[in-house]
N, C-alpha and C. Protein backbone atom coordinates (compact mmCIF):
# COMPACT_ATOMS: atom_id res chain seq x y z
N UNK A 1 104.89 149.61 -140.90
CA UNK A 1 105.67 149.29 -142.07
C UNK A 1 106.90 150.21 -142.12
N UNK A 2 107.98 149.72 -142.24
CA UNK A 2 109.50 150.40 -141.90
C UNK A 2 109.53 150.77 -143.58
N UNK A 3 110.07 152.29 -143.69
CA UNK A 3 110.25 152.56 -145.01
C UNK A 3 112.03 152.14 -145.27
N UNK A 4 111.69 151.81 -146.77
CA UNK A 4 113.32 151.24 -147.35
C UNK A 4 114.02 152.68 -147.28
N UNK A 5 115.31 152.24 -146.73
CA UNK A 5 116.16 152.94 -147.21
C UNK A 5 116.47 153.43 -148.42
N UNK A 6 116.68 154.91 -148.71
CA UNK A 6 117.28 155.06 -150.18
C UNK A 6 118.42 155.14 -150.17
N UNK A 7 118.46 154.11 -151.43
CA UNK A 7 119.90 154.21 -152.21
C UNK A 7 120.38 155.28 -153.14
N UNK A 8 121.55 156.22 -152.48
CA UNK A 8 122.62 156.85 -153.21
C UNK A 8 123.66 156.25 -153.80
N UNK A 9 123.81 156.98 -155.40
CA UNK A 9 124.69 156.31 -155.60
C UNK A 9 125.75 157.24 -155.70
N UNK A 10 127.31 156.56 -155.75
CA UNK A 10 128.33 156.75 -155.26
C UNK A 10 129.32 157.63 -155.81
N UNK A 11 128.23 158.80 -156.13
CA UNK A 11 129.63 159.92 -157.14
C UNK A 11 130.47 159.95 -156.61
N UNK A 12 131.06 160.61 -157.77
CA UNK A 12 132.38 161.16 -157.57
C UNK A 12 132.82 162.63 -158.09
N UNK A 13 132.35 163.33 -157.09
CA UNK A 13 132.63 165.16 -157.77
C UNK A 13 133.72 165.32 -158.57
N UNK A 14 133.61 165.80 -159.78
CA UNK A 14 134.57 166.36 -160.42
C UNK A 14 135.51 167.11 -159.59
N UNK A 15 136.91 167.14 -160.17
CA UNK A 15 138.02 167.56 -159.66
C UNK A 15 137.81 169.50 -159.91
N UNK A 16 137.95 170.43 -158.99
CA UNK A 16 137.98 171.78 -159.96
C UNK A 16 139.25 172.11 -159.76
N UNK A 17 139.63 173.32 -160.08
CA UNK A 17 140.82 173.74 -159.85
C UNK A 17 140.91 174.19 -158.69
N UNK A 18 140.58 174.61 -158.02
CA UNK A 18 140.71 174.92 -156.35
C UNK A 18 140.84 173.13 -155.57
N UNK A 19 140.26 172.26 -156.08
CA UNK A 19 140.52 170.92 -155.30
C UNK A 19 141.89 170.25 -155.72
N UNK A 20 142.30 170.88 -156.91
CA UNK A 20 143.72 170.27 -157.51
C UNK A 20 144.86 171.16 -156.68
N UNK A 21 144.37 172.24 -156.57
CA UNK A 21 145.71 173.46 -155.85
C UNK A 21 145.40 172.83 -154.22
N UNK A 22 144.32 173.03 -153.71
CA UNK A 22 144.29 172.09 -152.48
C UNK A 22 145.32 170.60 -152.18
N UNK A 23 145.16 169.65 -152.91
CA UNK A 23 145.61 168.58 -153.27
C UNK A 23 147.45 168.56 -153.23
N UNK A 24 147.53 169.57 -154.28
CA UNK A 24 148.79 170.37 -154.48
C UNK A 24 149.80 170.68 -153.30
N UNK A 25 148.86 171.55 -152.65
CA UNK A 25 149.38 172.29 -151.62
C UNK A 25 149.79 171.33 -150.69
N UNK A 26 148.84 170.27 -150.16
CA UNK A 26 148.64 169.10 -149.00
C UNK A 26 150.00 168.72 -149.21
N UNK A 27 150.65 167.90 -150.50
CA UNK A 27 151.79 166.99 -150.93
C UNK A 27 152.50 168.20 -151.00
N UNK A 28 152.79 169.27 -151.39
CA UNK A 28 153.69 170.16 -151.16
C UNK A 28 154.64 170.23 -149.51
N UNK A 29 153.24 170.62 -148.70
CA UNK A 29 153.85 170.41 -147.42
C UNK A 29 154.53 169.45 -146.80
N UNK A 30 154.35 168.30 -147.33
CA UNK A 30 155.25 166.78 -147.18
C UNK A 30 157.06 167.46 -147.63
N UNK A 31 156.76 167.94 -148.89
CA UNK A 31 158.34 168.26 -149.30
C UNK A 31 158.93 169.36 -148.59
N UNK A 32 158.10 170.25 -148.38
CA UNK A 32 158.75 171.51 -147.67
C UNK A 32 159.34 170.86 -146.49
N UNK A 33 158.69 170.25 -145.65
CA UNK A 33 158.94 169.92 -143.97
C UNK A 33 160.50 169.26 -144.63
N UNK A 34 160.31 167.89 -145.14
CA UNK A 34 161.44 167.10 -145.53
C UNK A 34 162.81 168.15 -146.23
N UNK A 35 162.28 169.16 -147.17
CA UNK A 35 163.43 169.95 -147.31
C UNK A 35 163.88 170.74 -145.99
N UNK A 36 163.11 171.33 -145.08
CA UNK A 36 163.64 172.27 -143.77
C UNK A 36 164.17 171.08 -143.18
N UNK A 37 163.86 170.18 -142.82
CA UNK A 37 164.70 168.92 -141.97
C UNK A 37 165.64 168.45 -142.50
N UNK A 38 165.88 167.93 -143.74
CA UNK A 38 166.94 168.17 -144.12
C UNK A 38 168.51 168.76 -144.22
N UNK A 39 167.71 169.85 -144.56
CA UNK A 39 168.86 170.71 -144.42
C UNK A 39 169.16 171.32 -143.31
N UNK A 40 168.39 171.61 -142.28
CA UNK A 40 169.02 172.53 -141.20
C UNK A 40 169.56 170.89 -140.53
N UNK A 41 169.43 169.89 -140.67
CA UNK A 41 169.71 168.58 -139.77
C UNK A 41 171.18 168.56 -139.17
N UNK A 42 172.11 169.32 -140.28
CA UNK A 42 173.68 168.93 -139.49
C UNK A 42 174.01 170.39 -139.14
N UNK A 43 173.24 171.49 -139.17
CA UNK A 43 173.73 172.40 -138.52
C UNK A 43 173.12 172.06 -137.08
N UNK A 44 171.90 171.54 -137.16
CA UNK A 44 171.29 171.40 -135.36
C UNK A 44 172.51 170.52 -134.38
N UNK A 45 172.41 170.82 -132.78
CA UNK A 45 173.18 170.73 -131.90
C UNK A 45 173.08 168.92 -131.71
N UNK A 46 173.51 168.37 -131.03
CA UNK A 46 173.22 166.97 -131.48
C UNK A 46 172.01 166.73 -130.28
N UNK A 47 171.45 167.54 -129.41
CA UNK A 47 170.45 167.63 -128.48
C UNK A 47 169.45 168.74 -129.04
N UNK A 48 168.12 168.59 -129.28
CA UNK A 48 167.04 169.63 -129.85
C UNK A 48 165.67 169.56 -129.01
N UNK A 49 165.67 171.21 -128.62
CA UNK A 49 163.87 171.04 -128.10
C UNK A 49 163.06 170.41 -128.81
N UNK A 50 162.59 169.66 -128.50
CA UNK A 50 161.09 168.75 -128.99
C UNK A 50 159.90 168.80 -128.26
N UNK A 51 159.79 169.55 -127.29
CA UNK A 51 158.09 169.25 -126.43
C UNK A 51 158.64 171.03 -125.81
N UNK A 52 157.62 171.38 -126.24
CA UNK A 52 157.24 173.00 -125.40
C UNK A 52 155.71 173.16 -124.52
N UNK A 53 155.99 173.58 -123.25
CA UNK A 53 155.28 173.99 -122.16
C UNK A 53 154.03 175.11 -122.73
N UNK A 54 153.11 175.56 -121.76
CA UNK A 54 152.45 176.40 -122.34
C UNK A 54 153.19 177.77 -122.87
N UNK A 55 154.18 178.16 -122.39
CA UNK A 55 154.81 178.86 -121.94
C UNK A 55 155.61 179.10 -123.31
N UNK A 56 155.71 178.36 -123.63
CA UNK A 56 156.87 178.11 -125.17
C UNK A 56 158.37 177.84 -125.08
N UNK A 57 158.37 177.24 -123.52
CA UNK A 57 159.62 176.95 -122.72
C UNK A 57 160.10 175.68 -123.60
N UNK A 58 160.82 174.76 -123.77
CA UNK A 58 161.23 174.19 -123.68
C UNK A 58 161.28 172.99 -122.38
N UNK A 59 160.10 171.89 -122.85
CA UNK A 59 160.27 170.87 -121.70
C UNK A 59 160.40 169.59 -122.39
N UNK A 60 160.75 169.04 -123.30
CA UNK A 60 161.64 167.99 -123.87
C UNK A 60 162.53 167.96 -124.70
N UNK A 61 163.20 167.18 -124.76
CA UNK A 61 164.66 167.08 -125.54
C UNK A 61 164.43 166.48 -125.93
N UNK A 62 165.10 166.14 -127.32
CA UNK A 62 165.60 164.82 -127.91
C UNK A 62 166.83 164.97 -128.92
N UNK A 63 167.49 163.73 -129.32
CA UNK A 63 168.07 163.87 -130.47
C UNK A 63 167.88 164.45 -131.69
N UNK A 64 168.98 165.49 -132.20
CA UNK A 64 168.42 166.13 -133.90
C UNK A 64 168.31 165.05 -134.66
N UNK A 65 167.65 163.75 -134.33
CA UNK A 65 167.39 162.84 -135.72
C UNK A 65 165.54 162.95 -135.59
N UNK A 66 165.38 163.70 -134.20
CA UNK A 66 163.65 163.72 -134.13
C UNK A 66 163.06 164.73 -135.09
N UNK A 67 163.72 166.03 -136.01
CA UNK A 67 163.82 166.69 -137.13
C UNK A 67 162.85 165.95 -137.83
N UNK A 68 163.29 164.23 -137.93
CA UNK A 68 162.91 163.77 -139.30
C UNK A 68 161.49 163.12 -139.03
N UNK A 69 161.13 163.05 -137.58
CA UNK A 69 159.88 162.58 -137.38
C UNK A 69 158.59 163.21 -137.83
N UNK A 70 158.49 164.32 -137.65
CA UNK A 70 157.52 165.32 -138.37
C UNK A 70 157.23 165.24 -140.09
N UNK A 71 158.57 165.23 -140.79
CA UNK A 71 158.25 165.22 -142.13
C UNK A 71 157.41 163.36 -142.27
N UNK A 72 158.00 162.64 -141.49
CA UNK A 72 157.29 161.36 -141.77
C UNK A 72 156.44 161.01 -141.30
N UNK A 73 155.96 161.57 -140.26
CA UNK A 73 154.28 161.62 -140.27
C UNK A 73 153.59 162.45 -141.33
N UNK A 74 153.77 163.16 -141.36
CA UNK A 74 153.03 164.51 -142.81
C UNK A 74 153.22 163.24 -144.02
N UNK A 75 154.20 162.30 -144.59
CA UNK A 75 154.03 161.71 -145.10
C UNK A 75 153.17 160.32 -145.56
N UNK A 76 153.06 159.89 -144.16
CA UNK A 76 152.50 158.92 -143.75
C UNK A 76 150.72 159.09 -143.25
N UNK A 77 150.49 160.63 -143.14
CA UNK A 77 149.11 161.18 -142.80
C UNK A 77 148.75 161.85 -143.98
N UNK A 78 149.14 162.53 -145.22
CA UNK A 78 148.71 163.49 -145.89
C UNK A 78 148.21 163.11 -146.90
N UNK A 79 149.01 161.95 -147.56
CA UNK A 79 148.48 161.69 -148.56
C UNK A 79 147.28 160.63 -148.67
N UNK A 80 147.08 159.72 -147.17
CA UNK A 80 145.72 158.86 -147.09
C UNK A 80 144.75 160.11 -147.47
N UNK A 81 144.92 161.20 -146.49
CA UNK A 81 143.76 161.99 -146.76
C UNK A 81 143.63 162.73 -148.06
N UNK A 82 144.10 162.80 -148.88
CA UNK A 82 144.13 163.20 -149.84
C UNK A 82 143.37 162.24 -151.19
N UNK A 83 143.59 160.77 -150.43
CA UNK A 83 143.29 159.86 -151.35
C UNK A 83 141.75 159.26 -150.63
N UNK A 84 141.47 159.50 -149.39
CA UNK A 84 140.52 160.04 -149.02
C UNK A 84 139.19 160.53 -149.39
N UNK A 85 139.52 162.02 -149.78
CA UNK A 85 138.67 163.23 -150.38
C UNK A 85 138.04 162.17 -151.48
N UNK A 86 138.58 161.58 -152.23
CA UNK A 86 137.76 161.21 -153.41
C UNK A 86 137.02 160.41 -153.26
N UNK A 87 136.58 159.85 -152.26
CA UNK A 87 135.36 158.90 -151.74
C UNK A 87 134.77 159.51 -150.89
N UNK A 88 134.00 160.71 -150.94
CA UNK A 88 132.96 161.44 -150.22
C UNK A 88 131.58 160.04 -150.11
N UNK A 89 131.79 159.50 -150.57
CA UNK A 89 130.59 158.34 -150.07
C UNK A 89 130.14 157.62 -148.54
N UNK A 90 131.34 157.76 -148.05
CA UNK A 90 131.86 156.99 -147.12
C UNK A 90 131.75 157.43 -145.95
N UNK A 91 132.06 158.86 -146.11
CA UNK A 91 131.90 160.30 -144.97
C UNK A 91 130.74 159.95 -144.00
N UNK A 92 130.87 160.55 -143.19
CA UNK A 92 129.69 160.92 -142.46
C UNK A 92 129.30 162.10 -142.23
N UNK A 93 128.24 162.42 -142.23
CA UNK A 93 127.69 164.26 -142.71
C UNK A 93 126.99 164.57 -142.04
N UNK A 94 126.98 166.10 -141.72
CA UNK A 94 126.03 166.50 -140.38
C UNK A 94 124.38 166.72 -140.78
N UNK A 95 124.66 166.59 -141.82
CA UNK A 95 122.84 166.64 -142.61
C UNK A 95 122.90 165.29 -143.19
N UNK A 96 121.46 164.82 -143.33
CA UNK A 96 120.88 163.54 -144.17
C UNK A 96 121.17 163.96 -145.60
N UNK A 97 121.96 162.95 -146.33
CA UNK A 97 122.15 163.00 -147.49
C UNK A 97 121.01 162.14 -148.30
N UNK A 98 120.72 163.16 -149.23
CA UNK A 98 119.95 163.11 -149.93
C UNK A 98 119.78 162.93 -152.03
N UNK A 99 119.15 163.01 -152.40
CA UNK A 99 119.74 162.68 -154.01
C UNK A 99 119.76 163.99 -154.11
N UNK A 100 118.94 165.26 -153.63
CA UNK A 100 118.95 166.70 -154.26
C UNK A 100 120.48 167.64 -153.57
N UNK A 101 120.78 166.76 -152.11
CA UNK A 101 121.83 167.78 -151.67
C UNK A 101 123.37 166.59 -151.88
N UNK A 102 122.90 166.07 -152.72
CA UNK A 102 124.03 164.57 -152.66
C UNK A 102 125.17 165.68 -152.62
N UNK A 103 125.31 166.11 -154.43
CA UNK A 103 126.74 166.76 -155.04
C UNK A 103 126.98 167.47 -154.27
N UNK A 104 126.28 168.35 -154.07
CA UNK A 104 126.54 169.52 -152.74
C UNK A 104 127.60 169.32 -151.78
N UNK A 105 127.12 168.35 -150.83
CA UNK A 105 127.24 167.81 -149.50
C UNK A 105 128.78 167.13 -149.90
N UNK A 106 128.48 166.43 -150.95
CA UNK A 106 130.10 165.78 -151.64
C UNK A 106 131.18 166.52 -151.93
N UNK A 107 130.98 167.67 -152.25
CA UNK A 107 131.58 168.44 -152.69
C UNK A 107 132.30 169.24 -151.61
N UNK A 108 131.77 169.53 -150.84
CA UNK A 108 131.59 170.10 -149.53
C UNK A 108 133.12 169.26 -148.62
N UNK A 109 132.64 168.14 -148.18
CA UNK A 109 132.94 167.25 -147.42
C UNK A 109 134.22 167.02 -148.27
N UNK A 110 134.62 166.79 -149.19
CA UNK A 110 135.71 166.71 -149.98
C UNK A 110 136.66 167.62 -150.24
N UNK A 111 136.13 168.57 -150.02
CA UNK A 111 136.82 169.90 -149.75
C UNK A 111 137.66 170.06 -148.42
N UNK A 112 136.86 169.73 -147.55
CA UNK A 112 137.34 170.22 -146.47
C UNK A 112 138.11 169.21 -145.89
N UNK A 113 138.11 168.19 -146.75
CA UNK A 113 139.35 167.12 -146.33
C UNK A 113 140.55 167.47 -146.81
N UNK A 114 140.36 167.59 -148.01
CA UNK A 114 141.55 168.52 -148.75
C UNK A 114 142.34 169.65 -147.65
N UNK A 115 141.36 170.15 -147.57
CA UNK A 115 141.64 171.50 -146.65
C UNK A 115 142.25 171.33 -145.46
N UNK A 116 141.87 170.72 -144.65
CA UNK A 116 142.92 169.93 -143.18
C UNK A 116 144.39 169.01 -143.88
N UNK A 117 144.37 168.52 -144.69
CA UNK A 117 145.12 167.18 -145.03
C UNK A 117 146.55 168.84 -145.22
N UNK A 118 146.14 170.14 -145.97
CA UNK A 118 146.96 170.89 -146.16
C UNK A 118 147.67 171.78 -145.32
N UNK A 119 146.34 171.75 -143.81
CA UNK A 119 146.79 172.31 -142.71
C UNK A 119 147.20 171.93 -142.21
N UNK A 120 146.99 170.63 -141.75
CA UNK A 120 148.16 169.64 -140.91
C UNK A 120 150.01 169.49 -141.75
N UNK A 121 149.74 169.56 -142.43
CA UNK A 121 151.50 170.08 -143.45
C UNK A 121 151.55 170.88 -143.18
N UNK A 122 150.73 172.33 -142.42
CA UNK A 122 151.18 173.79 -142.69
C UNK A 122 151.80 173.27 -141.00
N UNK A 123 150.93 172.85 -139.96
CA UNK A 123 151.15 172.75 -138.70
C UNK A 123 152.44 172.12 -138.48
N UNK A 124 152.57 171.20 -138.30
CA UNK A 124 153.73 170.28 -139.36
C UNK A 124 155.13 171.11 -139.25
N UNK A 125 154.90 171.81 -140.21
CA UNK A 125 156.14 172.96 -140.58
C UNK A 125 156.16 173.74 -139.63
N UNK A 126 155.33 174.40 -138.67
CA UNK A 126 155.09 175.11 -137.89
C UNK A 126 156.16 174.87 -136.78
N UNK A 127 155.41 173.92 -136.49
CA UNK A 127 155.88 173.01 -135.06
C UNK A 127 157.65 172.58 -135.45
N UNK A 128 158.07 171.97 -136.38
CA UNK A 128 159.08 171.74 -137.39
C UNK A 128 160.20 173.14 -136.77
N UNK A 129 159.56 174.05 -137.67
CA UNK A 129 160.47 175.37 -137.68
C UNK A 129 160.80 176.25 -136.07
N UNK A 130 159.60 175.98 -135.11
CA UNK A 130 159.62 175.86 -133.61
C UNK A 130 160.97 175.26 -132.78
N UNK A 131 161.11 173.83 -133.55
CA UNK A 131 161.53 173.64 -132.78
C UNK A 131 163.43 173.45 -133.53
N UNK A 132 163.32 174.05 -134.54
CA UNK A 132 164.64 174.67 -135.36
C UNK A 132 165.15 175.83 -134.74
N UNK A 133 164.47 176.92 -134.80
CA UNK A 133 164.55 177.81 -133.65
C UNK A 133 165.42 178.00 -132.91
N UNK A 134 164.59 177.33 -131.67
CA UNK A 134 164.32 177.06 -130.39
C UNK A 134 166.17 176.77 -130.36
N UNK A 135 166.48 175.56 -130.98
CA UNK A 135 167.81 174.67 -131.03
C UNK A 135 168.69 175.25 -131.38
N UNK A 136 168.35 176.58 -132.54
CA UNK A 136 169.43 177.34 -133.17
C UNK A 136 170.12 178.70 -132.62
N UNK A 137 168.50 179.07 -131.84
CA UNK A 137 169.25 180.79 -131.53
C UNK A 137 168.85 180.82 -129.65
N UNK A 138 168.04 179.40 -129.06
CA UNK A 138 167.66 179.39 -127.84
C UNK A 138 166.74 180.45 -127.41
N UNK A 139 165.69 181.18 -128.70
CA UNK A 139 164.53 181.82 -128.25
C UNK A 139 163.71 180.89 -128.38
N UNK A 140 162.85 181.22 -127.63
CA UNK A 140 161.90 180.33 -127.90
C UNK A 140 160.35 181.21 -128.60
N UNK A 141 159.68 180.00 -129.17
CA UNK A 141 158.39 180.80 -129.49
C UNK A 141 157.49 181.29 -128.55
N UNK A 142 156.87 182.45 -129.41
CA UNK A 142 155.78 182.58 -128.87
C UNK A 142 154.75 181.57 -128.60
N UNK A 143 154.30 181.33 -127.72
CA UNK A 143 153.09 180.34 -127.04
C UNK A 143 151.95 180.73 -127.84
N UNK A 144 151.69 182.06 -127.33
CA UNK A 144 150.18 182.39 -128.09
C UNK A 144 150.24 182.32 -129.44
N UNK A 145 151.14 182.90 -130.25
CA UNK A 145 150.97 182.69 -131.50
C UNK A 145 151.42 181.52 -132.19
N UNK A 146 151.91 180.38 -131.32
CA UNK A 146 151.63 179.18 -131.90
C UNK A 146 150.79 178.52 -131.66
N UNK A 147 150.03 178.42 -130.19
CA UNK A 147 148.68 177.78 -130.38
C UNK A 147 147.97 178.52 -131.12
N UNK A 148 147.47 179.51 -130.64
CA UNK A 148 146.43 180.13 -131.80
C UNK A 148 146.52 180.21 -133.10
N UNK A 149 147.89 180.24 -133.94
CA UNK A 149 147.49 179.62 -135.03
C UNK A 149 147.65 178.09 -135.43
N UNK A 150 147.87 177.67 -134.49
CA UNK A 150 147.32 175.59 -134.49
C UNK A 150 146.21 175.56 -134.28
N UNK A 151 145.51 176.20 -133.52
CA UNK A 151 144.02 176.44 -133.58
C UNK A 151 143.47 176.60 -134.51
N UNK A 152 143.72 177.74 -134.96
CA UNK A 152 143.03 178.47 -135.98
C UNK A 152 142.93 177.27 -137.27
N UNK A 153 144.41 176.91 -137.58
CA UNK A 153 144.22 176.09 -138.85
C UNK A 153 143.65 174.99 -138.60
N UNK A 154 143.11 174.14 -137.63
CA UNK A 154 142.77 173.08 -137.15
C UNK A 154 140.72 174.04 -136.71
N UNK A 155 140.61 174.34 -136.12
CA UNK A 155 139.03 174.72 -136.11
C UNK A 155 138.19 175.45 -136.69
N UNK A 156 138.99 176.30 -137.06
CA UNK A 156 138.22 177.35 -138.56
C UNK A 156 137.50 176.87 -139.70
N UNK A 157 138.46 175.88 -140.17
CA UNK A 157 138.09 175.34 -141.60
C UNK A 157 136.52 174.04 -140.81
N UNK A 158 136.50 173.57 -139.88
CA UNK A 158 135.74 172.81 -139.47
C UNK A 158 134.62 174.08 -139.35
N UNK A 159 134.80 175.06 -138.69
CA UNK A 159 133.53 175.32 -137.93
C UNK A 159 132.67 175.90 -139.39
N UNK A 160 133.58 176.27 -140.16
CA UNK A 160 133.09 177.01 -141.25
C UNK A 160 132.30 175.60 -142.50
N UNK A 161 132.83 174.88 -141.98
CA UNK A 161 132.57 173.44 -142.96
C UNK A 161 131.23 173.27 -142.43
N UNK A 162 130.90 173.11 -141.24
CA UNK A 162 129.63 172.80 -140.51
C UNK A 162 128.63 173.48 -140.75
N UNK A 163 128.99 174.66 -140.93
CA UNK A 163 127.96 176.13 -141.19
C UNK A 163 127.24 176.16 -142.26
N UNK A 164 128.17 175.31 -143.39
CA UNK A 164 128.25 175.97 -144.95
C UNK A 164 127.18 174.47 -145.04
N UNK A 165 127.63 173.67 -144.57
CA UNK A 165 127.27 172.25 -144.54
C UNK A 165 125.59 171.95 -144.55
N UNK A 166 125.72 172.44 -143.18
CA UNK A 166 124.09 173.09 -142.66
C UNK A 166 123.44 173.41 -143.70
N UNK A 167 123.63 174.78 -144.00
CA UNK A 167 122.71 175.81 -144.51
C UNK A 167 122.73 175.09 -146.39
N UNK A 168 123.56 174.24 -146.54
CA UNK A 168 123.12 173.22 -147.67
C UNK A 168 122.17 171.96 -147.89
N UNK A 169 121.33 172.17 -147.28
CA UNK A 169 120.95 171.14 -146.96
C UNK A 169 120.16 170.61 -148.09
């Protein structure tokens, strides 16, 4: 005899103030990128690094209208996820959700969408201001300290999500 599935039903975690400044922050980074592109746009050369080597060399070019590609992805990526977070139902979770670890797990998982949706705007700008740089004074970045902190903001918040995730069970 196959046991029924249980049915959860489909909260919706209250908003706290750390998920609103999260939220905040995510759509913030949309404007920042669009204001740095913006404005540095007619001082850049009419040719701009766009693709860097491990090295932090410079191995693609493109036109300074590629400036504006970055802010419009961050636009076009930040705010799904943002709108996202509020359907923790949908997720998929590294523990069996349950009625006792539902809110938990929701809460959790909603968070940490928040939390990438804000790092990918921070990366965004990163990469953005890289390659402003690069076009303006012909140094180039540091390698290590731009992957490693593209890393960092991209696997940290996961590995720590998984951990916290876990031990909620």
């Amino acid at each position: 005899m196959q046991k029924k599935k249980e049915q959860l039903s489909k909260i919706r975690p209250q908003l706290t103030s750390t998920d609103r400044i999260l939220e905040m922050g995510a759509l913030a980074t949309i404007a920042i990128a669009w204001m740095v592109a913006v404005i540095t746009y007619t001082s850049m050369p009419e040719t701009i690094p766009i693709h860097f080597n491990i090295k932090g060399e410079p191995d693609g070019y493109g036109s300074r209208l590629t400036l504006m590609i970055l802010p419009a992805i961050a636009t076009l990526t930040i705010p799904p996820m943002v709108w996202l977070s509020r359907y923790p139902h949908i997720f998929n979770y590294v523990v069996k959700i349950t009625p006792e670890n539902q809110l938990v797990q929701y809460r959790l998982a909603a968070r940490f969408i928040r939390l990438m949706a804000a790092g990918v705007g921070i990366i965004f700008i990163i990469i953005l201001q890289a390659m402003i740089t690069s076009a303006e004074s012909n140094r180039y970045p540091n390698a290590f300290i731009l992957i490693t902190s593209i890393a960092a903001i991209s696997i940290i918040p996961l590995m720590v999500y998984i951990i916290i995730s876990s031990r909620s069970k």
